[in-house]
Protein backbone atom coordinates (compact mmCIF):
# COMPACT_ATOMS: atom_id res chain seq x y z
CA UNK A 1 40.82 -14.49 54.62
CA UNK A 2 44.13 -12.92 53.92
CA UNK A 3 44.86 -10.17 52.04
CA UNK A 4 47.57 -12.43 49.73
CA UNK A 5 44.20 -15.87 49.27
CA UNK A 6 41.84 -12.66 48.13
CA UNK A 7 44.48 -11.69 45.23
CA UNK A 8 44.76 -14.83 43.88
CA UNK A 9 41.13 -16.01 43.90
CA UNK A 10 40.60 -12.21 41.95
CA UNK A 11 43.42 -13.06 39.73
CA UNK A 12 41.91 -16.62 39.24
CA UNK A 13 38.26 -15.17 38.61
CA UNK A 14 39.89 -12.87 36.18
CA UNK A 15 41.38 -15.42 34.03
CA UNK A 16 38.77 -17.56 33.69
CA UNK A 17 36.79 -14.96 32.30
CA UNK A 18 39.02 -14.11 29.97
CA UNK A 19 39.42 -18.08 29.04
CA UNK A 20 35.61 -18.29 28.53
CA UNK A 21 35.63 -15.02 26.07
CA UNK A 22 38.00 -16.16 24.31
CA UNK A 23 36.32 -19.79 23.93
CA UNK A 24 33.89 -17.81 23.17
CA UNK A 25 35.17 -15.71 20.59
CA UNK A 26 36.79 -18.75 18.94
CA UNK A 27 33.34 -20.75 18.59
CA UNK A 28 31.61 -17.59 17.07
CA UNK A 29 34.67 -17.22 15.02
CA UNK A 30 34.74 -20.27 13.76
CA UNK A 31 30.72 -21.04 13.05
CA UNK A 32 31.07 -17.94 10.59
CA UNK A 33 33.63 -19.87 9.19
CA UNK A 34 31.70 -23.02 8.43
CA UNK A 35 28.76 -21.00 7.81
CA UNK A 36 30.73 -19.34 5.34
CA UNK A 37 32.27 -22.23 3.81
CA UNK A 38 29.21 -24.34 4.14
CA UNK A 39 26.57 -22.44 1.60
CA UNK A 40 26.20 -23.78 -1.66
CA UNK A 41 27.02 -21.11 -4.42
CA UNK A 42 27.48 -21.63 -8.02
CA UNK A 43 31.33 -22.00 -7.13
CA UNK A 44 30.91 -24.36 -4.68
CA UNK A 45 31.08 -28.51 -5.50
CA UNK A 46 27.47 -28.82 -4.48
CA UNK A 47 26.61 -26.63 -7.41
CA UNK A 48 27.07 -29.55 -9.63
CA UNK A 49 24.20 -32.06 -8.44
CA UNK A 50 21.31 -29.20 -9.09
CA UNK A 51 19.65 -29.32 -12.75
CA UNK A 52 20.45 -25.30 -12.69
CA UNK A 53 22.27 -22.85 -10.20
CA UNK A 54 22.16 -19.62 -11.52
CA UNK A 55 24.96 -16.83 -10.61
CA UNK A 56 24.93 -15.08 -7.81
CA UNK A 57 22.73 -17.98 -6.35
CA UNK A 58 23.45 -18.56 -2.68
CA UNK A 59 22.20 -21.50 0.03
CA UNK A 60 22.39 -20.60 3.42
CA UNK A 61 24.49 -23.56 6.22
CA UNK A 62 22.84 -25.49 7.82
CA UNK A 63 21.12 -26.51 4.55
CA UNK A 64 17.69 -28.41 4.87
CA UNK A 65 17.02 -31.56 3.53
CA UNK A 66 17.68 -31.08 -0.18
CA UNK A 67 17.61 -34.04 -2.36
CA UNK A 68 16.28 -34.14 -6.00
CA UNK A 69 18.75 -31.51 -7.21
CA UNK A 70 18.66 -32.63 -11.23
CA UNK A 71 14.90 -32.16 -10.72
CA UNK A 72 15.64 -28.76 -9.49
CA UNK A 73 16.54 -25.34 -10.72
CA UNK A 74 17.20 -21.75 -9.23
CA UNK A 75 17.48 -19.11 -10.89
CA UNK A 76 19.88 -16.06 -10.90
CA UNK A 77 20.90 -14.34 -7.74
CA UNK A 78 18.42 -16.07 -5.20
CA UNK A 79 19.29 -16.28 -2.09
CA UNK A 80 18.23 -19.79 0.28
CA UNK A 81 17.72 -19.01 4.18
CA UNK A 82 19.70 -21.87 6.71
CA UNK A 83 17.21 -24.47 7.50
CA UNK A 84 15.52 -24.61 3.77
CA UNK A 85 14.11 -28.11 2.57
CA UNK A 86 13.86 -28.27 -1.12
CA UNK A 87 12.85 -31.80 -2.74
CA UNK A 88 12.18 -32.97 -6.05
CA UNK A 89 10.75 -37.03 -5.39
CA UNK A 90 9.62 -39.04 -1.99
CA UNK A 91 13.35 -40.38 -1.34
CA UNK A 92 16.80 -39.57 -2.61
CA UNK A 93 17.83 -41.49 -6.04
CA UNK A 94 14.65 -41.74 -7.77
CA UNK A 95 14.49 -40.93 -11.43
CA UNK A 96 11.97 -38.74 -11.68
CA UNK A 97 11.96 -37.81 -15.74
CA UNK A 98 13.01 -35.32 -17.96
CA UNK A 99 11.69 -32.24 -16.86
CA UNK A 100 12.23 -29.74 -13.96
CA UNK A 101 9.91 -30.61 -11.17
CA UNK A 102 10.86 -27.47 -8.68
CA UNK A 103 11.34 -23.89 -10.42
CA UNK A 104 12.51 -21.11 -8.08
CA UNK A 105 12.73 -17.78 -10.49
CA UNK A 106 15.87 -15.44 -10.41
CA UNK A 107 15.87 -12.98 -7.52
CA UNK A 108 13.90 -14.83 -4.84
CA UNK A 109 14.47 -15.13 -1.35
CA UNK A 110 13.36 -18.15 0.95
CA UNK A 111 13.42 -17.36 4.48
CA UNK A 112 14.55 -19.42 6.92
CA UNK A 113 13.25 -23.02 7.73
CA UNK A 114 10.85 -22.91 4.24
CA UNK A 115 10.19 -26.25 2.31
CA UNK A 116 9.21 -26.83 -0.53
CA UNK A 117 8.74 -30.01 -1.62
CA UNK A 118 7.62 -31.04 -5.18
CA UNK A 119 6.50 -34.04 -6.94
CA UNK A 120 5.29 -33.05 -10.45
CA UNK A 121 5.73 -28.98 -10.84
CA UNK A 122 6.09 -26.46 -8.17
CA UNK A 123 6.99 -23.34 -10.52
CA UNK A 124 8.13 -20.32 -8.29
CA UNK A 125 8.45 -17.14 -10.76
CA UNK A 126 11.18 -14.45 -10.14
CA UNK A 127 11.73 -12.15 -7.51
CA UNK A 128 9.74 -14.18 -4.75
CA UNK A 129 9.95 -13.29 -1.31
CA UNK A 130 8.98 -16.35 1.64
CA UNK A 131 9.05 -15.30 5.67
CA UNK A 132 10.47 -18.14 7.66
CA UNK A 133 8.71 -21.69 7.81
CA UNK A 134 6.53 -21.05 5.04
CA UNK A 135 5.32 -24.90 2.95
CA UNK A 136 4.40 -24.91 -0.44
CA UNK A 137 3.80 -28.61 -1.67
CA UNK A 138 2.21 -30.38 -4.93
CA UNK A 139 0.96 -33.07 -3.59
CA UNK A 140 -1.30 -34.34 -0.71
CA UNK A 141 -3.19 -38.00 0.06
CA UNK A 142 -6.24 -38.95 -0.08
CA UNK A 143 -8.94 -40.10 2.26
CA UNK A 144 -11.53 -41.42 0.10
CA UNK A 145 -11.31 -44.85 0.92
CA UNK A 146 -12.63 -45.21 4.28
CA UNK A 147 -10.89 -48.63 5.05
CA UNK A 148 -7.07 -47.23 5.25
CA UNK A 149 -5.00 -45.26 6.73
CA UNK A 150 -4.86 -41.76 5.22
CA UNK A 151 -1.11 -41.73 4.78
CA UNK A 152 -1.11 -44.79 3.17
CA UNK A 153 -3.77 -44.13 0.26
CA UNK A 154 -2.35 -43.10 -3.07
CA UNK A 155 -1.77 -39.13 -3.25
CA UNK A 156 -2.29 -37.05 -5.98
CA UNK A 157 -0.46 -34.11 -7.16
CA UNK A 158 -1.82 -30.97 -8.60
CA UNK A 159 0.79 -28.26 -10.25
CA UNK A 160 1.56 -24.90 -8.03
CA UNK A 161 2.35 -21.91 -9.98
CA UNK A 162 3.86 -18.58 -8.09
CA UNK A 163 3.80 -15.82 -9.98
CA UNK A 164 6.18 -13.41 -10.29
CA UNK A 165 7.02 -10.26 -7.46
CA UNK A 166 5.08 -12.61 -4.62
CA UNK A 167 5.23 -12.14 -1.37
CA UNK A 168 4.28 -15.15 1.32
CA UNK A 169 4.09 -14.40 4.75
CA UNK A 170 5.59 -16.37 7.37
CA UNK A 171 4.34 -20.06 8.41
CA UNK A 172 1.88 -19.41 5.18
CA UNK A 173 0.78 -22.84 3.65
CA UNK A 174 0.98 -23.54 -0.38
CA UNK A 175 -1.32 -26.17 -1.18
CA UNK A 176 -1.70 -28.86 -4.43
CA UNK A 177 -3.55 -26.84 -7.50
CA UNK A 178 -2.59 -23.30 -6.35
CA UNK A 179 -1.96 -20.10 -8.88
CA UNK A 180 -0.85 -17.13 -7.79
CA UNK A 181 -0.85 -14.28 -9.95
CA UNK A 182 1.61 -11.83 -10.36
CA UNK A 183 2.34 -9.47 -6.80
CA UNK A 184 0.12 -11.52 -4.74
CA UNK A 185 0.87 -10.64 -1.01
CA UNK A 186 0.00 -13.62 0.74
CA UNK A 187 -1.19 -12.98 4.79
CA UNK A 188 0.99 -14.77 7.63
CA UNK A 189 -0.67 -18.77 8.82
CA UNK A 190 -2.33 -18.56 5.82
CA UNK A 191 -4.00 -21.71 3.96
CA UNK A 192 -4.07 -21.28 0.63
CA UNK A 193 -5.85 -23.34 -2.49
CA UNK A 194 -7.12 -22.39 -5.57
CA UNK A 195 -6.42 -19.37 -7.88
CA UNK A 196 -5.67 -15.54 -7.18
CA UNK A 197 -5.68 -13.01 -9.69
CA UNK A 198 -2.63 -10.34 -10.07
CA UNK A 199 -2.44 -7.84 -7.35
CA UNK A 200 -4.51 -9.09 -4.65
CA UNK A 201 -3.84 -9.52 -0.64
CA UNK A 202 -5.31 -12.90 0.43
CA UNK A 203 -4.94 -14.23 3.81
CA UNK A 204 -7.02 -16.87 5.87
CA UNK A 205 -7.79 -20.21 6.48
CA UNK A 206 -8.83 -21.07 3.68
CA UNK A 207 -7.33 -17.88 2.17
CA UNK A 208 -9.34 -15.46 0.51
CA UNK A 209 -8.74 -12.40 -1.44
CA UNK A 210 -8.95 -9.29 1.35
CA UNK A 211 -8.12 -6.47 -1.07
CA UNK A 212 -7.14 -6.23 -5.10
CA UNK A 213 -6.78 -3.89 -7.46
CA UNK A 214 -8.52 -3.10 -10.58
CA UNK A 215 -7.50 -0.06 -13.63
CA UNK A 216 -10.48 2.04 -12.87
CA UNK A 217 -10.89 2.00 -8.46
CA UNK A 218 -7.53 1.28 -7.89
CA UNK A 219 -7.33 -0.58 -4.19
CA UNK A 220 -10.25 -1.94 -2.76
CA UNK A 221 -10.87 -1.28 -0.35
CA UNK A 222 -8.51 1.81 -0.63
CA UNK A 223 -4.95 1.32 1.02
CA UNK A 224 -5.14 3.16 4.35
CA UNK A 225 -1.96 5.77 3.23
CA UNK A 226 0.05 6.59 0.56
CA UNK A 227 3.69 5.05 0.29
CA UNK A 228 6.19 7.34 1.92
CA UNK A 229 8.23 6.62 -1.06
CA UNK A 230 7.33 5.75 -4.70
CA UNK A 231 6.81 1.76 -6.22
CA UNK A 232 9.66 2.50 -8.12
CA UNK A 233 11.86 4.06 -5.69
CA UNK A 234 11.36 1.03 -3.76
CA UNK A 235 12.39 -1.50 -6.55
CA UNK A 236 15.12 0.08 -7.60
CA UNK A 237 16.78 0.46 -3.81
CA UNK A 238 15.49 -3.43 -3.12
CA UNK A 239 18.33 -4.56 -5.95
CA UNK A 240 20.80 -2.17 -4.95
CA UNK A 241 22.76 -3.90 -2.29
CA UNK A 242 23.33 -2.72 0.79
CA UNK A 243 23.74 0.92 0.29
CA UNK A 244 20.13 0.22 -0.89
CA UNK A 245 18.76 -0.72 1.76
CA UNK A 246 20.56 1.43 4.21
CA UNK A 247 18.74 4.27 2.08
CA UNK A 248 15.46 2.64 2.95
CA UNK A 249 16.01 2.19 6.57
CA UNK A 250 17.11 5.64 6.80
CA UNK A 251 14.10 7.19 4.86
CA UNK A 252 11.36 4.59 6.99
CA UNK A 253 13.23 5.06 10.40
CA UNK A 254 12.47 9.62 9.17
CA UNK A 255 9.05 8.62 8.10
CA UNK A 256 8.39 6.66 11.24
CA UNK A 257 9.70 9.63 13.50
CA UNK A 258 7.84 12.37 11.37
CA UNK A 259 4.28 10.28 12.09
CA UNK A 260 5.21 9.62 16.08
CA UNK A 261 6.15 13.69 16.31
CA UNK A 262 10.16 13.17 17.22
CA UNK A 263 12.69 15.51 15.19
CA UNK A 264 15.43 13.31 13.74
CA UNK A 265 18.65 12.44 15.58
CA UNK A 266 20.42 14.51 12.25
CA UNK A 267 17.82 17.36 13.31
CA UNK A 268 18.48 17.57 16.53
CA UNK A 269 22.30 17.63 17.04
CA UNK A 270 22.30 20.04 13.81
């Protein structure tokens, strides 16, 4: 091969290199752009259809399958993962009544692919955290009549109340007739139906409560360590944006090191 065939096939290689980083820079660029452009905020158009989008409200792009939105409210400065089906009804268009059928509370966050999906209440208090894929529904059929189908026998819906300061762990499921209490963590795959007092850990299929927490024993059983910072340390940098939480991964990333033995990076170049 001559010296002149090997520069240009090098020169050729080069440039389509740079041709496929910059195709690829300009796809990247541009899904931020749509993402951007594509969440639903309380000054967006889509803002309009929903019974109640408080400020600061935010749906991530590529939205789920929302439908129902004058059957829905969210509160104040939650935040909706990509992915998130929310539904008031069975279909689009129906007229479903007066009141609210899906409540999310002010503060939440739904992670990413979560549905909810509500037929007569689904009331989700404030400040209500969801890992990814996690189902919370009102309703579920029947099987009583041993003649039919299952999914075609009548359902029947039965309320869900979420308390305020949940957490639910990813891929948990929310069944018809649940009540959580107020701070009810809520184990990952779990199944959950009935009611939970405040303060309790539940996880399981069918979830029960693993640990709560009473005035006079505190934690049972006992938490295995104490918090590395206080309760309200932690609420206060959970609302403060990202400085916030750049102060939290900083102080668990020292508290992390300090258990495993290794000095801080700060430490050690000081």
């Amino acid at each position: 091969m001559s010296p002149k065939r090997s520069i240009r096939q090098a020169l050729a290689a080069r440039a389509r290199q740079r041709a496929r980083q910059g195709v690829h820079t300009a796809v990247h660029t541009a899904w931020e752009w749509i993402q951007r452009h594509g969440e639903i905020t309380p000054h967006t158009p889509g803002r309009r259809k929903f019974a109640h989008l408080g400020k600061g409200a935010c749906i991530g792009f590529p939205i789920g399958a929302i439908y129902g939105e004058p059957w829905i409210s969210i509160g104040d400065h939650t935040l909706v993962g990509t992915h998130v089906t929310i539904s008031a009804g069975f279909v689009p268009g129906l007229d479903l009544g007066p009141d609210i059928i899906v409540r999310i509370g002010a503060s939440c966050s739904l992670g990413r692919g979560t549905h909810i999906v509500g037929h007569q209440s689904i009331d989700i208090g404030d400040d209500v955290f969801t890992g990814p894929n996690v189902y919370i529904t009102d309703q579920n059929h029947t099987y009583g009549d041993l003649h039919m189908p299952i999914g075609r026998q009548w359902p029947e819906n039965n309320p869900v109340v979420i308390g305020d300061g949940c957490w639910i762990g990813t891929g948990a499921i929310i069944l018809p007739g649940t009540r959580l209490g107020r701070n009810v963590a809520v184990a990952g795959g779990a199944v959950v139906r009935g009611e939970f007092p405040d303060h309790s850990v539940i996880g399981g299929v069918p979830a029960k409560i693993l640990r709560s927490h009473d005035k006079e024993n505190g934690w049972q059983p006992p938490l295995r360590k104490d918090s590395p910072i206080s309760l309200d340390d932690l609420a206060a940098l959970s609302v403060d944006g990202l400085e916030g939480l750049q102060i939290l991964q900083d102080r668990l990333r020292a508290e992390s090191a300090a258990r495993d033995g290794v000095r801080p990076l700060q430490e050690e170049a000081g």
